[in-house]
Protein backbone atom coordinates (compact mmCIF):
# COMPACT_ATOMS: atom_id res chain seq x y z
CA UNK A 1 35.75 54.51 49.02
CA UNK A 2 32.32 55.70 47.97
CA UNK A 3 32.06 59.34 46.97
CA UNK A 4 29.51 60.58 50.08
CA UNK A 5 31.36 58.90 52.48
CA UNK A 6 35.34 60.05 53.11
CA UNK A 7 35.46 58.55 56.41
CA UNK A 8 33.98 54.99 57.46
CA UNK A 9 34.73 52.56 60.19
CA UNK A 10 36.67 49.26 59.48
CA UNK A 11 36.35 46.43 61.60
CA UNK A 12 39.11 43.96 61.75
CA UNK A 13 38.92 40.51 63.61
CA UNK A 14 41.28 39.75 65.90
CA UNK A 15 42.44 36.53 68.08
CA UNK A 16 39.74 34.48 69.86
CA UNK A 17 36.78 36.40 68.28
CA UNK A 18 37.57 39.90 69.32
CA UNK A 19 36.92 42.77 66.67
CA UNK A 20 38.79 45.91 66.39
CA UNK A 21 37.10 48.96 64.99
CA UNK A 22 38.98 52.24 63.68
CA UNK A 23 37.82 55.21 61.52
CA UNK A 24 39.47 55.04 57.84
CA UNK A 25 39.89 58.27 55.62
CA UNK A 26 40.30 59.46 52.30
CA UNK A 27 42.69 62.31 52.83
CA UNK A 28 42.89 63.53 49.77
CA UNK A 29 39.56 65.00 50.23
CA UNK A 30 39.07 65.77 53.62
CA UNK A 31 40.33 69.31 54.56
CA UNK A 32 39.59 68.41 58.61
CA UNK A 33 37.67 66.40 60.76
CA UNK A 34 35.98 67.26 64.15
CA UNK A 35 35.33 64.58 67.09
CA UNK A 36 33.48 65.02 70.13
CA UNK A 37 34.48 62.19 73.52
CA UNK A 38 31.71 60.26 74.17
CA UNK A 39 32.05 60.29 78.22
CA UNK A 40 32.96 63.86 78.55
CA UNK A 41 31.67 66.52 75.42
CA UNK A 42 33.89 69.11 76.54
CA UNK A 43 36.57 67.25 74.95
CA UNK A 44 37.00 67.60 71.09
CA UNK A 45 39.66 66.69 68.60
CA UNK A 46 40.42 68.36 65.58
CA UNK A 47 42.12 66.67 62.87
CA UNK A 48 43.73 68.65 60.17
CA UNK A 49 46.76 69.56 57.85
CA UNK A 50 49.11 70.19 60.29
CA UNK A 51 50.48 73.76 61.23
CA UNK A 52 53.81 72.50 62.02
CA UNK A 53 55.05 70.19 59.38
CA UNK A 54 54.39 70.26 55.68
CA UNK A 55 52.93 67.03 54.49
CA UNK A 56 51.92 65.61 57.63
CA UNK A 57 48.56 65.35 59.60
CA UNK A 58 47.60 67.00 63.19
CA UNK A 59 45.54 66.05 65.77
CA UNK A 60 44.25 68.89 68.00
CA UNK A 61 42.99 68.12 71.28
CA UNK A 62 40.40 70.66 73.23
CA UNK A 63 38.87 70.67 76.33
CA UNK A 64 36.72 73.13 78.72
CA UNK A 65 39.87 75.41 79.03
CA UNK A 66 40.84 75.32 75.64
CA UNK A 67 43.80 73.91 73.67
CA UNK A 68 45.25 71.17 75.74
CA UNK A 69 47.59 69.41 73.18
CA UNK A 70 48.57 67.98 69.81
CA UNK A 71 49.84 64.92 68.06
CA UNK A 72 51.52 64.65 64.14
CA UNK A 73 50.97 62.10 62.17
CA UNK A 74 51.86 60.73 58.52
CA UNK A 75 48.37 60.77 57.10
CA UNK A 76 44.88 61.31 58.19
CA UNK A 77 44.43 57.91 58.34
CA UNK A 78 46.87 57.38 60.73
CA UNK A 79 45.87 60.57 63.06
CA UNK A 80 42.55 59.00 63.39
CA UNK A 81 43.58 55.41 64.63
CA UNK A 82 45.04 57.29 67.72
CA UNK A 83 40.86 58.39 68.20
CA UNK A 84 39.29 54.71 68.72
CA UNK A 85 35.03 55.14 67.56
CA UNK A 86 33.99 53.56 71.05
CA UNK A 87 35.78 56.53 72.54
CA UNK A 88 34.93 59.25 69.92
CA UNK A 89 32.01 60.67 67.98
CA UNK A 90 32.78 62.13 64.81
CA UNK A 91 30.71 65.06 64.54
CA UNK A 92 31.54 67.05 61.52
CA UNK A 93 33.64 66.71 58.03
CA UNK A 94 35.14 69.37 56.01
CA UNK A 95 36.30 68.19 52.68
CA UNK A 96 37.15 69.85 48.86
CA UNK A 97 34.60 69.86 46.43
């Protein structure tokens, strides 16, 4: 993965011509990620080191009355496949330098 770019979209084909897009991530860099739905901007997601469980990944989910819920995951990798990039916008990066 290039050094500007810690999170891309990979496109996989599938069956009968179908593709499948998903947002990839070098977590090693990336201290969080912010996503914004594309049918309703109240809702954001967070992605981040999770404040539950060392080592893992959490997904934060927002809306117009605030925090509404959160998922762990195994990586940041993973916590962003459950965020599809026809569905979400990703809006901002936060990563080490």
């Amino acid at each position: 993965m290039s050094r500007g770019q810690p999170i891309r979209i990979q496109t996989r084909k599938l069956l009968f011509g179908l593709k499948s897009k998903r947002y990839v991530c070098d977590g090693a860099r990336i201290t969080g990620v912010e996503l914004q739905n594309r049918l309703d901007p109240r809702k954001t997601v967070v992605v981040h080191r999770s404040t539950k469980f060392a080592g893992k990944w959490q997904s934060s989910y927002l809306d117009h009355h605030g925090a509404s819920s959160d998922t762990q995951r195994d990586s940041c990798s993973a916590a962003l496949e459950d965020l599809p990039p026809h569905e979400w916008r990703l809006r901002r990066v936060s990563k080490r330098r």
